[in-house]
Protein backbone atom coordinates (compact mmCIF):
# COMPACT_ATOMS: atom_id res chain seq x y z
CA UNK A 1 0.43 -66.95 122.51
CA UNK A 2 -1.81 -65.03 125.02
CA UNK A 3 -2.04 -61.02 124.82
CA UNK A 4 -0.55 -61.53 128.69
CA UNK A 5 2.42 -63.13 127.21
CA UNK A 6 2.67 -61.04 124.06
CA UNK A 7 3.58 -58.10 125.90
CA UNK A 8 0.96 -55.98 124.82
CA UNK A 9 -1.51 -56.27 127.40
CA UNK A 10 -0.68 -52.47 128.29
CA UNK A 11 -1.47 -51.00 125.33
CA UNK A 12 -5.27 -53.07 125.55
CA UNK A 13 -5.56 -52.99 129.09
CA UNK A 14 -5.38 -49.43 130.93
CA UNK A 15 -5.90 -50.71 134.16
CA UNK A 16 -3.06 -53.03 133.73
CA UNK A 17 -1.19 -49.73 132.46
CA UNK A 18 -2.01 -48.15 135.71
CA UNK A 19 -0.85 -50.88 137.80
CA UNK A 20 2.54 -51.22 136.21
CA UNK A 21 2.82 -47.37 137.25
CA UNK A 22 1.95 -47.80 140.50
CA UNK A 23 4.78 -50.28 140.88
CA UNK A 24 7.44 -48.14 139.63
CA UNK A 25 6.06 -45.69 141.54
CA UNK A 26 6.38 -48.27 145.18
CA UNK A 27 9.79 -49.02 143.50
CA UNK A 28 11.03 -45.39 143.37
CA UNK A 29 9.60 -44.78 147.28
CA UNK A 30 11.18 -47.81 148.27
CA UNK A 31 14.32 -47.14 146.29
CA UNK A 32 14.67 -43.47 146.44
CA UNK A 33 17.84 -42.43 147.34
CA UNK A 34 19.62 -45.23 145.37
CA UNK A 35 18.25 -43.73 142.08
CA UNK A 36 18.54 -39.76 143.18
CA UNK A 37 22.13 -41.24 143.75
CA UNK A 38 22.76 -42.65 140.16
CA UNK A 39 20.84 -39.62 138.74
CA UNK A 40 23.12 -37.85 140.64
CA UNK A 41 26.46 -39.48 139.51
CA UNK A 42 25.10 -38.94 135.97
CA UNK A 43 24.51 -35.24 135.96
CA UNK A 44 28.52 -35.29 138.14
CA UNK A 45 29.80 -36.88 135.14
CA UNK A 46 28.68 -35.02 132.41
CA UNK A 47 29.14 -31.61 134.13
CA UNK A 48 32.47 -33.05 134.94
CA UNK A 49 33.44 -33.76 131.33
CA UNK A 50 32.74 -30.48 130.08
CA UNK A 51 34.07 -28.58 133.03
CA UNK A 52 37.35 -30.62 132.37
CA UNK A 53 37.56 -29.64 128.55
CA UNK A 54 36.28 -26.65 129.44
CA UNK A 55 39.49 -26.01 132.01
CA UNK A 56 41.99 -27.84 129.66
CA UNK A 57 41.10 -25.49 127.23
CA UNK A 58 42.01 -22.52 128.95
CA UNK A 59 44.86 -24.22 130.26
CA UNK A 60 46.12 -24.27 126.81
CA UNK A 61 45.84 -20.72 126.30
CA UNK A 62 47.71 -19.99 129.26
CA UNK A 63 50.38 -21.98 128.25
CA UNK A 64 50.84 -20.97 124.73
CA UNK A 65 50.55 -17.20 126.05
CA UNK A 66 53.72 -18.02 128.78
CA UNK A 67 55.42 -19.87 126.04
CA UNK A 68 55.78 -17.37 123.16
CA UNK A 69 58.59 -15.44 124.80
CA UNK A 70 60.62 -18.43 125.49
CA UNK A 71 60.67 -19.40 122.12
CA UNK A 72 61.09 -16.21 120.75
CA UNK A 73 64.06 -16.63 123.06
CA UNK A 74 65.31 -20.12 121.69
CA UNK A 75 64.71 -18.29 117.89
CA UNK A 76 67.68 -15.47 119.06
CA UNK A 77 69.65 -18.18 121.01
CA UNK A 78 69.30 -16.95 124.24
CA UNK A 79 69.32 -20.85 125.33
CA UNK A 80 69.07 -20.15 129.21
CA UNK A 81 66.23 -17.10 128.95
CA UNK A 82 63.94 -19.82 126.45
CA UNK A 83 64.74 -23.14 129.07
CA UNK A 84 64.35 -21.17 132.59
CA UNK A 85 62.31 -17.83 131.72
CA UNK A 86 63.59 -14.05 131.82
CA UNK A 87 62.15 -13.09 135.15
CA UNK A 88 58.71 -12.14 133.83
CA UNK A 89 57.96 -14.59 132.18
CA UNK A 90 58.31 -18.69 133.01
CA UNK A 91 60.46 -20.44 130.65
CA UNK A 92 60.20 -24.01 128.62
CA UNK A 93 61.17 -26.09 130.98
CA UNK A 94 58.43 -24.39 133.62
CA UNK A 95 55.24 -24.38 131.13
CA UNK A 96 56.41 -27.89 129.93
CA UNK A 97 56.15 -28.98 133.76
CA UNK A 98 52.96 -26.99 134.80
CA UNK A 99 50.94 -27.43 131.42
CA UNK A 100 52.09 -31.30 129.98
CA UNK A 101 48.26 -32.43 129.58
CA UNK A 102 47.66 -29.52 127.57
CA UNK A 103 48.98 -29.19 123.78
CA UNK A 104 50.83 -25.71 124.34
CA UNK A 105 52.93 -27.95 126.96
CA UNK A 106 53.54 -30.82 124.81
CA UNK A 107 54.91 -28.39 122.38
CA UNK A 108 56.77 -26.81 125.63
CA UNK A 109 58.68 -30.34 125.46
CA UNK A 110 59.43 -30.35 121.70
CA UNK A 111 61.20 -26.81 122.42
CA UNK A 112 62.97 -27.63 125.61
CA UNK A 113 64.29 -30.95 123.96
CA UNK A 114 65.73 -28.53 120.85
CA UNK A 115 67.11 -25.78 123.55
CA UNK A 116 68.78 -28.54 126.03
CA UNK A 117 70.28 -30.59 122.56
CA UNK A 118 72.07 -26.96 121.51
CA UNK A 119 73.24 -26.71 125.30
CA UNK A 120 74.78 -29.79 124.99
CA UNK A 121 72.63 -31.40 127.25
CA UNK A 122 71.39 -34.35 125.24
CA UNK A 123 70.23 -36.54 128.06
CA UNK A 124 67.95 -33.83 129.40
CA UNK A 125 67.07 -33.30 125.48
CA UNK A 126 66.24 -37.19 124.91
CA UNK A 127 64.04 -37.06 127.72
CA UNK A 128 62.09 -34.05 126.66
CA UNK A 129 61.85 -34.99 123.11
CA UNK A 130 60.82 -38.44 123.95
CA UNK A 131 57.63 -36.82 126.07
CA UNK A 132 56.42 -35.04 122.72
CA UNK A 133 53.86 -36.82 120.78
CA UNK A 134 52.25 -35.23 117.82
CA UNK A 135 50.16 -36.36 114.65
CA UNK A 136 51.90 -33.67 112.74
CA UNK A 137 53.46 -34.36 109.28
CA UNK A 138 56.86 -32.46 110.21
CA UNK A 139 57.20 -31.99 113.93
CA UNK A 140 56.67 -35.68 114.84
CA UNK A 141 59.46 -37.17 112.85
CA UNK A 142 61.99 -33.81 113.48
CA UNK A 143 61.66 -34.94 117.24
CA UNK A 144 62.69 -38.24 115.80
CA UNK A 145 65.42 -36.96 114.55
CA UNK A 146 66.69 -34.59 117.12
CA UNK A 147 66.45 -37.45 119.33
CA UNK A 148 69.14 -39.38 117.03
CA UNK A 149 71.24 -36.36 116.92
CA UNK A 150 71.07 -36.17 120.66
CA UNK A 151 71.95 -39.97 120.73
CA UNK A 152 75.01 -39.35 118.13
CA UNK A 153 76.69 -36.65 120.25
CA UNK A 154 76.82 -39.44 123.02
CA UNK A 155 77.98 -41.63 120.48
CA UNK A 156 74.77 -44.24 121.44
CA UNK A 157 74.50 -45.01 117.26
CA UNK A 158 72.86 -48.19 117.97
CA UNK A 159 69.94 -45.95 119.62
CA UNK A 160 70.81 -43.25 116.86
CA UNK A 161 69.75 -45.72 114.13
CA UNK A 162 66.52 -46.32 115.53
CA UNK A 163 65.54 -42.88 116.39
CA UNK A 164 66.69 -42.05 112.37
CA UNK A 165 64.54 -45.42 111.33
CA UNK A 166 61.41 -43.57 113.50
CA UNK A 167 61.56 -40.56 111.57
CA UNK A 168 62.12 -41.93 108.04
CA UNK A 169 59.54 -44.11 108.69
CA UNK A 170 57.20 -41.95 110.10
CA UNK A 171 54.91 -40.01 106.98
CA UNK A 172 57.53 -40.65 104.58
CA UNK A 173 57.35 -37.58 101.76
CA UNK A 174 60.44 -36.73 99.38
CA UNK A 175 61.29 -33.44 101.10
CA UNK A 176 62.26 -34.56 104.23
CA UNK A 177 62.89 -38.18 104.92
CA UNK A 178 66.06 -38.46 102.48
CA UNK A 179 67.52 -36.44 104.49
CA UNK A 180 66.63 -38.74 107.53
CA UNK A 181 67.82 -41.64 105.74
CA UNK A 182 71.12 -40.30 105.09
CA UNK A 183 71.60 -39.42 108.69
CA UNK A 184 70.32 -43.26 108.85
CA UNK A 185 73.07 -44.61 106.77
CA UNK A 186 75.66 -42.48 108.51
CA UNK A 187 74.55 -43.76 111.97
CA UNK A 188 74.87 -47.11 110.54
CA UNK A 189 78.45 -46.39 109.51
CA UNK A 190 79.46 -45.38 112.60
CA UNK A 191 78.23 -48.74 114.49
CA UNK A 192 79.75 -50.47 112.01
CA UNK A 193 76.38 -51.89 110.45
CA UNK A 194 77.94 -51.06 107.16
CA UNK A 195 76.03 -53.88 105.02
CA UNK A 196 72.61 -51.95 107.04
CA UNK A 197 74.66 -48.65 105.87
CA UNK A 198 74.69 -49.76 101.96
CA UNK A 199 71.12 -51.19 102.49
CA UNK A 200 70.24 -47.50 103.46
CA UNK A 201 72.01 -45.68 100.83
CA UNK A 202 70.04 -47.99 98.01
CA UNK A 203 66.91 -46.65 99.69
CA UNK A 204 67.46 -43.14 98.99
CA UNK A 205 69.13 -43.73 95.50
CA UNK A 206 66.00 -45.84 94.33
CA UNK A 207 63.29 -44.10 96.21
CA UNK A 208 64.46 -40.52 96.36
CA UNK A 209 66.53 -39.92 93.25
CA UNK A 210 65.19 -36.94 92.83
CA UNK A 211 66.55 -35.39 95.80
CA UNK A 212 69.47 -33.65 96.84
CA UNK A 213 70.87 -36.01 99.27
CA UNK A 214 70.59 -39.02 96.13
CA UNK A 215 73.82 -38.05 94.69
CA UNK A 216 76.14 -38.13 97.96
CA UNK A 217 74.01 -41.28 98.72
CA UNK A 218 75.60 -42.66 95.90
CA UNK A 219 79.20 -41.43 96.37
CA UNK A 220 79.09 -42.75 100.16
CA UNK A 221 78.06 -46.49 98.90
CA UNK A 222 80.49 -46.66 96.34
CA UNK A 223 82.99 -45.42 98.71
CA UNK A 224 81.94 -48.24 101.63
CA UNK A 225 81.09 -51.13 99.04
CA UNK A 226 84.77 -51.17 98.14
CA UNK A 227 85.96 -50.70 101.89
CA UNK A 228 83.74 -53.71 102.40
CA UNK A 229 85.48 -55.70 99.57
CA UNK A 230 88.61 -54.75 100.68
CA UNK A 231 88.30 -56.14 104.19
């Protein structure tokens, strides 16, 4: 193989060096505003990615600053002050609407889904606890939940099951998902799933016997295995 061919002629040859410049040089002239125009997008793009976190992050603040009176509203049950604001200050519904992208806003929709469900409004609840999404051990899977409850009240228990399923399921631990099983196995009951109902109750009795909801786990099988064999 020749140097030519290696591709090392420019590190033997400086005059070949110096011709190879002068041809990205002719390139750039002829070429100019094409790459001034990539160079530009470039420098758009990464100013725009930090001027977006940058703005998304104050965003945030703003919203968690507008949203602590609202929920120091829903915390003393003053339901309409927490959802629609007091005035001075917007309420849940408002920063949940004007922040969403941000995560004070996302939590905006956990707390207007928990205000609306003890207003009795459970479809406005489902569809504010459905737009929360969190990684968080407890909040996650208490959405789940609330979003069952807000399904039992309108006696959906199909859609009840599966919202008690999602929050069982989701980071299962001992100190909390029992208790979403039961509510589970209940739900079950109610659609008349009852061999899904005893299915559930075995889960908390073999997994969770430890826990407080193990005993009336076992009291509500017994109970349903001999409606079961009665029928």
């Amino acid at each position: 193989m020749s140097k030519k061919n290696s591709g090392l002629e420019f590190l033997e040859d400086p005059d070949a060096l110096e011709g190879k410049l002068e041809d990205v040089g002719d390139y750039f002239q002829q070429n100019k505003n094409i790459v001034l125009g990539i160079l530009g997008g470039i420098v758009l793009l990464v100013a725009g990615y930090f001027g977006y976190r940058y703005y998304i992050s104050s965003q945030d603040e703003t919203a968690q600053i507008e949203m602590f009176p609202s929920v120091y509203q829903l915390e003393a049950d003053s339901l309409k002050k927490a959802l629609n604001g007091d005035g001075k200050t917007p309420g849940l519904l408002a920063v949940a609407d004007n922040y969403g992208s941000t995560k004070g806003g996302n939590l905006a929709e956990f707390y207007s889904g928990v205000a609306l469900l003890k207003e009795g409004k459970y479809d406005d609840a489902i569809e504010h606890l459905k737009s929360f999404s969190s990684s968080d051990l407890l909040v996650q899977a208490r959405a789940y939940a609330l979003t069952g409850d807000a399904y039992m009240e309108k006696k959906s228990f199909d859609e009840a099951a599966d919202y008690y399923r999602k929050a069982a399921d989701y980071k299962a631990n001992k100190f909390f998902t029992p208790g979403y099983l039961m509510k589970l196995a209940i739900a079950y009951e109610q659609a008349k799933q009852n061999d899904k109902a005893i299915e559930t109750y075995s889960e908390i009795i073999e997994k969770y016997g430890e826990s407080a909801e193990a005993g009336s786990a076992k009291k509500y099988k017994s109970v349903l295995e001999a409606t079961v064999g009665e029928s």
